[in-house]
Protein backbone atom coordinates (compact mmCIF):
# COMPACT_ATOMS: atom_id res chain seq x y z
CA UNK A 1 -33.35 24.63 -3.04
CA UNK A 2 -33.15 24.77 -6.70
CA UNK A 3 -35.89 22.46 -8.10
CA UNK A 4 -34.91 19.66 -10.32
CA UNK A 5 -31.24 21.03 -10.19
CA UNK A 6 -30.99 19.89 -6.99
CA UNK A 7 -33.18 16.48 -6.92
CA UNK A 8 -30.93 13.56 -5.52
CA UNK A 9 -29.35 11.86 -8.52
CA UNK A 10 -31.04 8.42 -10.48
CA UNK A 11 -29.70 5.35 -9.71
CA UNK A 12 -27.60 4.88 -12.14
CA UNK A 13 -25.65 8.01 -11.71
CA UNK A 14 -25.20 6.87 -7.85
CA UNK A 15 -24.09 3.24 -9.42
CA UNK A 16 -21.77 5.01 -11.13
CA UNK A 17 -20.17 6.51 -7.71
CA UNK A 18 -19.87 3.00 -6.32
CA UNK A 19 -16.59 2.22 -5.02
CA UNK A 20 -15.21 5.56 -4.86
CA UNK A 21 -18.38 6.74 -2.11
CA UNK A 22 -18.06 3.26 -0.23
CA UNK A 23 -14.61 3.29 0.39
CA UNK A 24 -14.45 7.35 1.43
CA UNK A 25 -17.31 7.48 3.14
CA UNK A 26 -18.46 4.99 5.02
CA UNK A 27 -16.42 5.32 8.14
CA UNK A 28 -16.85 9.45 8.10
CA UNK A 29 -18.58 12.07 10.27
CA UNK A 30 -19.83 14.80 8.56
CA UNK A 31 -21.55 18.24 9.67
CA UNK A 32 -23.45 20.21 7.78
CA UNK A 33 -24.23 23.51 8.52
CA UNK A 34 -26.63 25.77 6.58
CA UNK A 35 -29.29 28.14 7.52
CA UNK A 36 -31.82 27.19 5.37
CA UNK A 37 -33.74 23.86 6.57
CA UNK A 38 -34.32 22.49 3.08
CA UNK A 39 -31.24 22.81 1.94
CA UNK A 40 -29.70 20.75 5.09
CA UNK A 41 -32.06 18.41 4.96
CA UNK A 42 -31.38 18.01 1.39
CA UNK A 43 -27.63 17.22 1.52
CA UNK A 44 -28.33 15.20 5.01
CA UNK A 45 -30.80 12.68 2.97
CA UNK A 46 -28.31 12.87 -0.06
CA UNK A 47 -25.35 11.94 2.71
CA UNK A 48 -26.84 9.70 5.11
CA UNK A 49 -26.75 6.52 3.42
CA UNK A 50 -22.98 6.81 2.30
CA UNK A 51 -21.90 7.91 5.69
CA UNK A 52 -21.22 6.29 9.35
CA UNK A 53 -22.82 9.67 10.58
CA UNK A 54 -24.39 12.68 9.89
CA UNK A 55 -25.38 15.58 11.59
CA UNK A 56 -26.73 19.09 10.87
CA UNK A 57 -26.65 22.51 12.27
CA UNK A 58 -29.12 25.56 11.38
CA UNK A 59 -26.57 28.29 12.38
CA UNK A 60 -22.84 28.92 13.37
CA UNK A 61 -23.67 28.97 16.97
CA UNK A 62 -25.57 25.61 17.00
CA UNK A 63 -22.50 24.49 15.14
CA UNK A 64 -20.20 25.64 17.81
CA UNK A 65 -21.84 24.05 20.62
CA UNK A 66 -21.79 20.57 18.50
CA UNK A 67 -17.95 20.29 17.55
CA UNK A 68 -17.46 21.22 21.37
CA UNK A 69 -19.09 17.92 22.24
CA UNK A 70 -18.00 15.79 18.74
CA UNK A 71 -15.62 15.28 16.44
CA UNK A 72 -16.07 15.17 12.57
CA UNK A 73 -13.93 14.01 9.52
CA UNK A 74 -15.50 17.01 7.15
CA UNK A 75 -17.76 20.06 7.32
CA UNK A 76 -19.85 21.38 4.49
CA UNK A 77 -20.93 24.87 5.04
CA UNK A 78 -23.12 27.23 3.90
CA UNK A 79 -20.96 30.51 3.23
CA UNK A 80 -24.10 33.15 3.42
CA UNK A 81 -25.53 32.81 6.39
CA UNK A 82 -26.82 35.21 9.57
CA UNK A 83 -24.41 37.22 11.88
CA UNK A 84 -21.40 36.31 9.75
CA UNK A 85 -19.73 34.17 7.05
CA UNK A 86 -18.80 30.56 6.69
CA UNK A 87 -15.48 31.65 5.76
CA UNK A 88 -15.57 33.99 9.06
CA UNK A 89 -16.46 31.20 11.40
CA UNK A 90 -14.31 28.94 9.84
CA UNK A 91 -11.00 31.31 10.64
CA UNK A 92 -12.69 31.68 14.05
CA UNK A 93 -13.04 28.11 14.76
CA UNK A 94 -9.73 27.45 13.47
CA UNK A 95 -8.37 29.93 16.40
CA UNK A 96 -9.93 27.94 18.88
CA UNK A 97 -8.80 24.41 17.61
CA UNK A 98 -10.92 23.38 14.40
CA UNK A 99 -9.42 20.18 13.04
CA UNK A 100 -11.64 19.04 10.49
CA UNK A 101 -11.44 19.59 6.80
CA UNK A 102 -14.57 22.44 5.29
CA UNK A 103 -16.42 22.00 1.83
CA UNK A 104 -17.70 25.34 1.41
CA UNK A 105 -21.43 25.89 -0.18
CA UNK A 106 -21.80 29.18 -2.22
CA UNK A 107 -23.79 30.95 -4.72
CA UNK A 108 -21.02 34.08 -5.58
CA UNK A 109 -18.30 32.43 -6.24
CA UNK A 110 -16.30 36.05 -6.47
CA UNK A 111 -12.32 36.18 -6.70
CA UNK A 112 -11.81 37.64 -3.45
CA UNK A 113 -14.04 35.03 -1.82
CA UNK A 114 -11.99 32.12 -3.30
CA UNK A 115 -8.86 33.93 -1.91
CA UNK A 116 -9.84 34.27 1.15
CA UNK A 117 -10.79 30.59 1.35
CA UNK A 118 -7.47 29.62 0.26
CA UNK A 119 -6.27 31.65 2.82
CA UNK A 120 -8.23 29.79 5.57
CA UNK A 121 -7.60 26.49 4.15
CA UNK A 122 -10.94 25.67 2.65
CA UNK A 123 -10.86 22.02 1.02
CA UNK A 124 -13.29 22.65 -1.54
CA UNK A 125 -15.99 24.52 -3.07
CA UNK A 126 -19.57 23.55 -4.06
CA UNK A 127 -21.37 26.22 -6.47
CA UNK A 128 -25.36 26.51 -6.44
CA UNK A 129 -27.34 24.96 -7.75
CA UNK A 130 -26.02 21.76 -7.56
CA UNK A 131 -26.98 17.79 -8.35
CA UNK A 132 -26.67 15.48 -5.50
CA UNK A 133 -23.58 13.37 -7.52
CA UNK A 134 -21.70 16.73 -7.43
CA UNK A 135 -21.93 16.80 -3.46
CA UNK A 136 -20.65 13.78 -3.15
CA UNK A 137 -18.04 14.15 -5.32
CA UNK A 138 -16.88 16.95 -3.52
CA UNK A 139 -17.07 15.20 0.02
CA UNK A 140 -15.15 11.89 -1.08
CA UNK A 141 -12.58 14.03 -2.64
CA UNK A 142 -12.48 16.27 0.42
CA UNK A 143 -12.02 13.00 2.49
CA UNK A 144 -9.59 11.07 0.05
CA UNK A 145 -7.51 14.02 0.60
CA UNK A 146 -7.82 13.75 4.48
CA UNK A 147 -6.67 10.10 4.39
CA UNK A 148 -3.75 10.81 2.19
CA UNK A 149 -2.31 13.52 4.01
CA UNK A 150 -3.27 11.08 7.44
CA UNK A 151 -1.17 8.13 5.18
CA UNK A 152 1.61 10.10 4.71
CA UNK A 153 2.04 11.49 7.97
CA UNK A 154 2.44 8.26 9.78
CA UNK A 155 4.61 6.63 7.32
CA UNK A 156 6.99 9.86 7.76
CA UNK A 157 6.32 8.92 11.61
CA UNK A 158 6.79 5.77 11.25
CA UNK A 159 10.03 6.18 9.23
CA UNK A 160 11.27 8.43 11.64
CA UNK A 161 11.23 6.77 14.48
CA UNK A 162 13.68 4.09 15.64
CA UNK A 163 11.96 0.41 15.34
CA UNK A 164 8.70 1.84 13.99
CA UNK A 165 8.72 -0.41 11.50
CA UNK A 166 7.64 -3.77 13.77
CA UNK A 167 5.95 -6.28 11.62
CA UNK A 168 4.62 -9.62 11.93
CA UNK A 169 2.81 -12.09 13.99
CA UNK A 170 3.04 -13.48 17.77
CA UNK A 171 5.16 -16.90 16.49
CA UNK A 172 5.44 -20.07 18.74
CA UNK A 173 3.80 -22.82 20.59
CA UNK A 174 5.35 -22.33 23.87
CA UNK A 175 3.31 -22.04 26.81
CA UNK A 176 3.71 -18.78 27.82
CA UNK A 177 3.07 -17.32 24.00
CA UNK A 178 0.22 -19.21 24.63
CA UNK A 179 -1.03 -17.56 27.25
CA UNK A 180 -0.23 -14.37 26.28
CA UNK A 181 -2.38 -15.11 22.80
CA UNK A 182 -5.06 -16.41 25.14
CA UNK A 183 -5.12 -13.26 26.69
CA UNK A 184 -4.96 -10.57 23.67
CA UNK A 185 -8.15 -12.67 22.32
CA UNK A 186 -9.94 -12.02 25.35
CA UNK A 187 -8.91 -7.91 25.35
CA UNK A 188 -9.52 -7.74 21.89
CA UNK A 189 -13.27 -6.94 22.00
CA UNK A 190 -12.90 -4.29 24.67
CA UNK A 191 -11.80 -1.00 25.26
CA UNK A 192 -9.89 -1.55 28.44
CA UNK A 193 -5.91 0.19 28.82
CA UNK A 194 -3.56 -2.82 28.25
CA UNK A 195 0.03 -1.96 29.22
CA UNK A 196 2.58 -4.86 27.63
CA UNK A 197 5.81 -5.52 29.80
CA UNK A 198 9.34 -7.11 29.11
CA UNK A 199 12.40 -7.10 28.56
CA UNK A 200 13.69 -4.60 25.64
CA UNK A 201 13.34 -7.18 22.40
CA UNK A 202 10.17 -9.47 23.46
CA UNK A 203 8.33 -8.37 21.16
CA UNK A 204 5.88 -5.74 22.78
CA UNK A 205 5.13 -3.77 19.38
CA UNK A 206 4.07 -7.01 17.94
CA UNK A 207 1.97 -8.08 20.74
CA UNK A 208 0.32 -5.02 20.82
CA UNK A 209 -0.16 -4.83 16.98
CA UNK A 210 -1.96 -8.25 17.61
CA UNK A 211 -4.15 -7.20 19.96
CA UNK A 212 -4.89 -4.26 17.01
CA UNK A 213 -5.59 -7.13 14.32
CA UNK A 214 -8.05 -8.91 16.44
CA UNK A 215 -10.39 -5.98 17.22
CA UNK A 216 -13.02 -4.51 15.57
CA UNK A 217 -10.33 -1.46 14.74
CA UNK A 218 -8.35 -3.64 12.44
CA UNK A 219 -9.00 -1.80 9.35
CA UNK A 220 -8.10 2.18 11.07
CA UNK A 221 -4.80 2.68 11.86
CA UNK A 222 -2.16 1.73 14.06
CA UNK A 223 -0.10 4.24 15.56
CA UNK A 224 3.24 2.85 17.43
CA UNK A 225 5.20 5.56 19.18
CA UNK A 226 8.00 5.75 21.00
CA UNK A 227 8.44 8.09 23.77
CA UNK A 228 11.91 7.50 24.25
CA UNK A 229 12.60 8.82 21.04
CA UNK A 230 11.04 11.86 21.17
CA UNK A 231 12.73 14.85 22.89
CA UNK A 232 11.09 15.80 26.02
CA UNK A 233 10.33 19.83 24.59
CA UNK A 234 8.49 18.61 21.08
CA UNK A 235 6.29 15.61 22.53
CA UNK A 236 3.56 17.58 23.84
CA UNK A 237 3.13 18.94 19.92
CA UNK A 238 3.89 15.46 18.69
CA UNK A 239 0.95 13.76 20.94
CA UNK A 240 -1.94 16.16 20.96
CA UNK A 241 -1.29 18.42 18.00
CA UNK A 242 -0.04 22.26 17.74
CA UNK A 243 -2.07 25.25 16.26
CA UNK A 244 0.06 28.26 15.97
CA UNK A 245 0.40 31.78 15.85
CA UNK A 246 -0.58 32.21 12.16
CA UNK A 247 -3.65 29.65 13.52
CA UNK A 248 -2.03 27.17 11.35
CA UNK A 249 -2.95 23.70 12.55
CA UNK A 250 -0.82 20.24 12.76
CA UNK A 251 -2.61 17.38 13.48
CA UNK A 252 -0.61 15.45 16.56
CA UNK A 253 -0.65 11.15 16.42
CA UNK A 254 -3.92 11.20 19.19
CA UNK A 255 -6.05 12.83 16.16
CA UNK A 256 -4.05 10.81 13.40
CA UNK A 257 -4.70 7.47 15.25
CA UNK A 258 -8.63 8.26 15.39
CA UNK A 259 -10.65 5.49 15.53
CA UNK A 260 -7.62 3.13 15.70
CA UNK A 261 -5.05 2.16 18.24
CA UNK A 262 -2.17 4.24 20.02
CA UNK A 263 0.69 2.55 21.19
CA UNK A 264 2.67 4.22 23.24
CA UNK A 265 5.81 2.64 23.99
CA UNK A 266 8.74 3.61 26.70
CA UNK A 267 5.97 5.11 28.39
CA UNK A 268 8.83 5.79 31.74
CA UNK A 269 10.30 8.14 29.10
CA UNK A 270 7.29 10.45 29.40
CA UNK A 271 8.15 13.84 30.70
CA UNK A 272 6.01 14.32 33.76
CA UNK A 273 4.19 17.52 32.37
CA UNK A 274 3.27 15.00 29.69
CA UNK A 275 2.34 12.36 32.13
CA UNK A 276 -0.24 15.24 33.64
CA UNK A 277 -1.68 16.09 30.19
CA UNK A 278 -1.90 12.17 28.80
CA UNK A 279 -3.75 11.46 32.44
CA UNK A 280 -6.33 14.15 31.68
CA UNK A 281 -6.99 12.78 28.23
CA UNK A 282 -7.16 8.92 29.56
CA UNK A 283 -9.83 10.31 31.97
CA UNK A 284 -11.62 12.51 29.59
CA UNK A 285 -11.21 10.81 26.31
CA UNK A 286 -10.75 14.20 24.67
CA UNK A 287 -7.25 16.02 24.20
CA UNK A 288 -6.81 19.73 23.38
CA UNK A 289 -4.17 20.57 21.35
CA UNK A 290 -1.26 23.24 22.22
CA UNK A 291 -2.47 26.49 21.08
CA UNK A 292 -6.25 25.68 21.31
CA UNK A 293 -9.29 26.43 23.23
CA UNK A 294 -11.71 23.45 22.81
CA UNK A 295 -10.85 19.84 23.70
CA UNK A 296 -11.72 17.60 20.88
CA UNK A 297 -13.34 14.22 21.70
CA UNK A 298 -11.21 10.76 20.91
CA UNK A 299 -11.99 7.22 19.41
CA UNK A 300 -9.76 5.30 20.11
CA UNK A 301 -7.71 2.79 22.07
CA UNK A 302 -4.52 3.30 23.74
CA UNK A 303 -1.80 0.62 24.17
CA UNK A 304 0.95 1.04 27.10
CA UNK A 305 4.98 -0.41 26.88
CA UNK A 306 7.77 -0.35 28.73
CA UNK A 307 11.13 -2.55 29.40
CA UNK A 308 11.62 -0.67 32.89
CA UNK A 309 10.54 -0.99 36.63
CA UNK A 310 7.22 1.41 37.12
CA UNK A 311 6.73 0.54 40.27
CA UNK A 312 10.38 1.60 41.34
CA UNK A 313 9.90 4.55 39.07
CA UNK A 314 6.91 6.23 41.27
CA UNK A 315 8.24 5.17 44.34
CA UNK A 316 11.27 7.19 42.87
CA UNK A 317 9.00 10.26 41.69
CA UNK A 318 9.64 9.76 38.09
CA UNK A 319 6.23 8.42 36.93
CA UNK A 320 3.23 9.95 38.36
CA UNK A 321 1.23 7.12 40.80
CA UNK A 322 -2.33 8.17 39.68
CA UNK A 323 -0.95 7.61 35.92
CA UNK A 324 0.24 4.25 36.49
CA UNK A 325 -2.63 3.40 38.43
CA UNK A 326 -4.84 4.65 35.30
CA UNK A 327 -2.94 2.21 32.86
CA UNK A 328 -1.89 -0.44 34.68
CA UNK A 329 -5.84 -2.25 33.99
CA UNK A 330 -4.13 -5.49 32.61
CA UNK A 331 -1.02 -6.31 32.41
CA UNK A 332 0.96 -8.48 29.84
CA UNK A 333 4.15 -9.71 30.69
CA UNK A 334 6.26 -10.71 27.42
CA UNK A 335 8.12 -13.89 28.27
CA UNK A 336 12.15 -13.67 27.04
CA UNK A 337 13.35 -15.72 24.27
CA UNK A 338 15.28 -17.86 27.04
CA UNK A 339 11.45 -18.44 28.26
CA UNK A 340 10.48 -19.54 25.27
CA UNK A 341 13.43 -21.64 23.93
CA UNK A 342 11.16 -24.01 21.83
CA UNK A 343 10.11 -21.21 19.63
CA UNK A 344 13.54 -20.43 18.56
CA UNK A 345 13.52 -22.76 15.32
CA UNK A 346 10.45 -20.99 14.10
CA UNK A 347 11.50 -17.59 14.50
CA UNK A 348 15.22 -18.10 13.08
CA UNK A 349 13.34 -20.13 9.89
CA UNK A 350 10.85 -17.25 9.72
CA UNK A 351 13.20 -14.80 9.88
CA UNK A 352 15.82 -16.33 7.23
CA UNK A 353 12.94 -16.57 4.52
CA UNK A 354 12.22 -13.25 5.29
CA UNK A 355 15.89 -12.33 4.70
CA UNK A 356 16.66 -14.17 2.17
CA UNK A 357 13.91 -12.80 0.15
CA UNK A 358 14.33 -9.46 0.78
CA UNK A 359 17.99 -8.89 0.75
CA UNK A 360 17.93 -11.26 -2.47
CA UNK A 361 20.60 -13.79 -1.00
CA UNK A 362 20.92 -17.49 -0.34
CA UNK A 363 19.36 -19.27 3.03
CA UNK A 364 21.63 -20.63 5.44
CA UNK A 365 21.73 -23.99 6.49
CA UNK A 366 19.55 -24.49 10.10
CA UNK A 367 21.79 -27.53 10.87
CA UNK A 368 21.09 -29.26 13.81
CA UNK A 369 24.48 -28.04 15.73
CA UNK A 370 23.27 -24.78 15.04
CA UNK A 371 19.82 -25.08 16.21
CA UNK A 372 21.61 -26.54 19.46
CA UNK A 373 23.77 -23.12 19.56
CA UNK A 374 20.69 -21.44 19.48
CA UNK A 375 19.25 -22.66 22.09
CA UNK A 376 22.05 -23.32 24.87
CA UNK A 377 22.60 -19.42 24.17
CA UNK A 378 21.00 -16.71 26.52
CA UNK A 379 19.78 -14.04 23.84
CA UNK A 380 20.24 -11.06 26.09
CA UNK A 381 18.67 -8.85 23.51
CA UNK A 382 15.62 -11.86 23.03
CA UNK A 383 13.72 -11.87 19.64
CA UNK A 384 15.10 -9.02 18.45
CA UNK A 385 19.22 -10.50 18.67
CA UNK A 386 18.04 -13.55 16.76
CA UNK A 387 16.61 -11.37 14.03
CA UNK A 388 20.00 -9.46 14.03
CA UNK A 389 21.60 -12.28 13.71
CA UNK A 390 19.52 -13.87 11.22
CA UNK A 391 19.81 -10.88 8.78
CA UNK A 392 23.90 -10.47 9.45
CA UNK A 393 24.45 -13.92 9.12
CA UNK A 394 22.26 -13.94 5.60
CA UNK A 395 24.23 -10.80 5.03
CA UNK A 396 27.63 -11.99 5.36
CA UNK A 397 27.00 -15.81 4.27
CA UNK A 398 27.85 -17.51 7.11
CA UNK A 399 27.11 -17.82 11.10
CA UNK A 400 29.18 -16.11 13.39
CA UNK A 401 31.50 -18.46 14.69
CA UNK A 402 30.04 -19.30 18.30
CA UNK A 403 26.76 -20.45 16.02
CA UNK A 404 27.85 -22.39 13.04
CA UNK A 405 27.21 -25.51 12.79
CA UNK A 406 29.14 -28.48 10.56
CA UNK A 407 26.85 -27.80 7.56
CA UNK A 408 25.56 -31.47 7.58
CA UNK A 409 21.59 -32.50 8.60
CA UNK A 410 20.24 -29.35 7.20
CA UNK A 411 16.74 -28.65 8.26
CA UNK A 412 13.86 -26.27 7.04
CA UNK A 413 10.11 -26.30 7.63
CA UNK A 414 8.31 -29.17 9.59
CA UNK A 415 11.42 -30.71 9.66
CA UNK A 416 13.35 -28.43 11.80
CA UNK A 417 10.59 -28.13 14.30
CA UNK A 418 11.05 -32.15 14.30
CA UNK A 419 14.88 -31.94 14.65
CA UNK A 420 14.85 -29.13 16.90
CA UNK A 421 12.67 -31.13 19.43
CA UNK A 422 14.89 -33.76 18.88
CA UNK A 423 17.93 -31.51 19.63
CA UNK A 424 15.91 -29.61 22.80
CA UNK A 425 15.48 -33.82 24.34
CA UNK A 426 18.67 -34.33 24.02
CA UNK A 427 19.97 -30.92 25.68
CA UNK A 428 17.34 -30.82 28.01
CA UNK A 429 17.96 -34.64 29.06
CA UNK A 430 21.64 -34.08 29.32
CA UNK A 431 21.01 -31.39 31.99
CA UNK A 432 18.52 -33.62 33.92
CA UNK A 433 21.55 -36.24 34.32
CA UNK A 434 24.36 -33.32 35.46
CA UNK A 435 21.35 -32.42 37.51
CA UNK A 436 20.57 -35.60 39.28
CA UNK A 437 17.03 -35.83 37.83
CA UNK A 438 16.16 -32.42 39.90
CA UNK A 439 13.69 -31.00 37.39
CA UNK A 440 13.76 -27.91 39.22
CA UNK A 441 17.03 -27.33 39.85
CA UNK A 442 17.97 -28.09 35.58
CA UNK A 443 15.01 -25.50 34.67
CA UNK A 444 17.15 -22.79 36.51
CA UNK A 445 20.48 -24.39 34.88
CA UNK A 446 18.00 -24.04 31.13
CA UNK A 447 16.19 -20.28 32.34
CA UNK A 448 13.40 -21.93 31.90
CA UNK A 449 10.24 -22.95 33.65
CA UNK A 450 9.90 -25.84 35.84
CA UNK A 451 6.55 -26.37 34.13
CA UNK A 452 8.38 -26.10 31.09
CA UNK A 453 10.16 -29.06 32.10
CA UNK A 454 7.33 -31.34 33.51
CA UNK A 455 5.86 -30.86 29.85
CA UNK A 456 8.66 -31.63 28.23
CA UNK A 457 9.31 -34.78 30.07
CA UNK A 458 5.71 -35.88 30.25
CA UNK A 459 5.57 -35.40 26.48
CA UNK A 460 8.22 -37.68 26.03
CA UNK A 461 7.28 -40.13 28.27
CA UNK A 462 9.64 -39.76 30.87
């Protein structure tokens, strides 16, 4: 160390820091390696109280054997140091599968030393001596950079990918949303595979970015991926990463969703050599990206979907039994719209604010002949058809034929969900009479429950 040029900065020169530190740091990993004990445990007692963790290493062997058991956001190393360089071990490591971003510490800051550290990818350079602000300067730049690039890459991700851009909240009152919001409290604390089922427009993505909200991983990020839209020869790359031949690395979406949630969605899409790899990493929590020799440990959680038959798929050979096994903990079946008929005034007023807004166009009237459409129809494509709808019918003014209404008893807010269940007696009651009063045999005639039904009836008396 450098005497008072190094002593950890007053007070008011960390005030000054504030923000900045708190919002970089205090979710990273850092390790820092340098052969000289006072200086580590200088820049560990200047980092420690910013930082989630922390953790030092006295040569480039010790340092070694800890990233092969950990994974860290950012690495400050000391470039002189015994046996070889910190720029030489970082080029090493990056052969073998080094995915974290390198501060490098130096005294000779020389022109062919910062070319070769451009060379290797080197974030950023601390001279000696140095004050402890200048440190941490250098480590929430290094990791505001990190996030950024992270940022970017899913929203190119998300962008790119068909229905990646799933918003919103689990809507409705009817029983089996209910139940299915009962259920995604109850998961939310834990860590425990939860693979969503359905038909294709249910609203999986949703449910599962629920289940996201309500844990304690709310604020890292959520990482929705469909498998079906990836081809089968670039989803190996796109999952666990890629270092190649020039040992140039690209992070894949495991390392990009760390410390969030994965959701992987078509998961019967997944080519079976993929299946084999994404069953190692389920058991392991670590995944090794192509190219590389060390497996690199995982925090996070990982979300299953899919609209098809597994079961019939591995008695078929085309999903792998142990797999399914592995993610089929808990199970969430996502009722269909026809299900869930009651929720349908909600949705449609939901999504015609959300329309209207957006596109910059008038509402259209939720007339009570409509809303009765609505529900007598069987929304083959569920949520996702009445959101289509919603938006073309916003879009081109009017309701598709089949759906519009006579433009009188227009209804918004509480007052649809009060003329809706007005509408949904009537229908429903009408049934019961064609039906003879058999409850169960108008629930089949409605696709919905017979519990549905007794509910409905009880509610109202009957």
């Amino acid at each position: 160390m450098q005497g008072q040029s190094q002593r950890i900065a007053p007070q008011a020169n960390r005030d000054e820091l504030g923000a900045v530190l708190e919002g970089s740091l205090s979710q990273a990993s850092i390790l820092v390696i340098d052969d000289e004990p006072g200086m580590r445990n200088f820049m560990t007692k200047v980092l420690n109280p910013h930082c989630k963790r922390v953790e030092q290493a006295g040569s480039a062997q010790e340092a070694s054997e800890i990233l092969d058991r950990a994974h860290f956001d950012l690495i400050v190393l000391d470039n002189i140091m015994p046996g070889k360089t910190g720029l030489d071990w970082v080029a090493e490591q990056h052969r073998v599968g080094l995915f974290a971003d390198t501060i490098l510490v130096t005294a000779y800051a020389d022109l062919e030393t910062a070319i070769q550290a451009l060379r290797i990818g080197i974030a950023d350079f601390v001279l000696k001596p140095f004050r402890a602000n200048q440190i941490l300067n250098a480590v929430a730049r290094a990791l505001d950079r990190k996030n950024l690039r992270r940022e970017n890459y899913l929203l190119k991700h998300e962008l790119s990918v068909e229905g990646g851009s799933a918003r919103g909240r689990l809507l409705g009152k009817s029983e089996p949303i209910v139940r299915a919001r009962e259920m995604l409290q109850r998961l939310a604390p834990l860590p425990t595979p939860v693979l969503f089922t359905g038909a294709s427009g249910t609203g999986k993505e949703i449910a599962a970015r629920t289940l996201h909200s309500l844990s304690e991983r709310a604020d890292k990020p959520f990482v929705a991926v469909n498998c079906a839209a990836i081809s089968p020869e670039n989803m190996a790359q796109e999952l666990f990463g890629v270092i190649d031949t020039h040992d140039r690395r690209r992070d894949g979406l495991f390392l990009a969703a760390e410390g969030g949630t994965l959701f992987l969605d078509e998961i019967a899409q997944m080519p079976e050599q993929v299946q084999a790899a994404l069953l190692r990493v389920l058991e392991d929590q670590r995944v090794r990206p192509i190219g590389a020799e060390r497996d690199i440990p995982l925090n996070l959680r990982i979300l299953f979907a899919t609209n098809a038959d597994l079961e019939a798929a591995v008695a078929e050979g085309r999903f792998r039994a142990d797999l399914y096994h592995r993610i089929n903990v808990v199970r969430i079946q996502m009722p269909t719209l026809r299900e869930r008929v009651e929720d349908i005034v909600e949705l449609a007023a939901l999504f015609m604010d959300q329309f209207s807004a957006s596109l910059g166009m008038p509402k259209l009237e939720l007339d009570a002949e409509t809303l009765l459409k609505f529900s007598r129809y069987d929304w083959p494509g569920n949520v996702r058809e009445l959101r289509n709808l919603i938006e073309r019918s916003v879009i081109l003014g009017a309701f598709p034929e089949e759906f519009a209404g006579k433009g009188s008893d227009t209804v918004t807010g509480t007052a649809a969900v009060e003329n809706l269940e007005m509408v949904m007696q009537r229908h429903i009651m009408h049934v019961l009479d064609e039906s003879g009063g058999n409850r169960a045999e108008a629930a089949r005639r409605l696709g919905v429950s017979r519990k549905t039904i007794d509910r409905k009836c009880s509610s109202w008396g009957v």
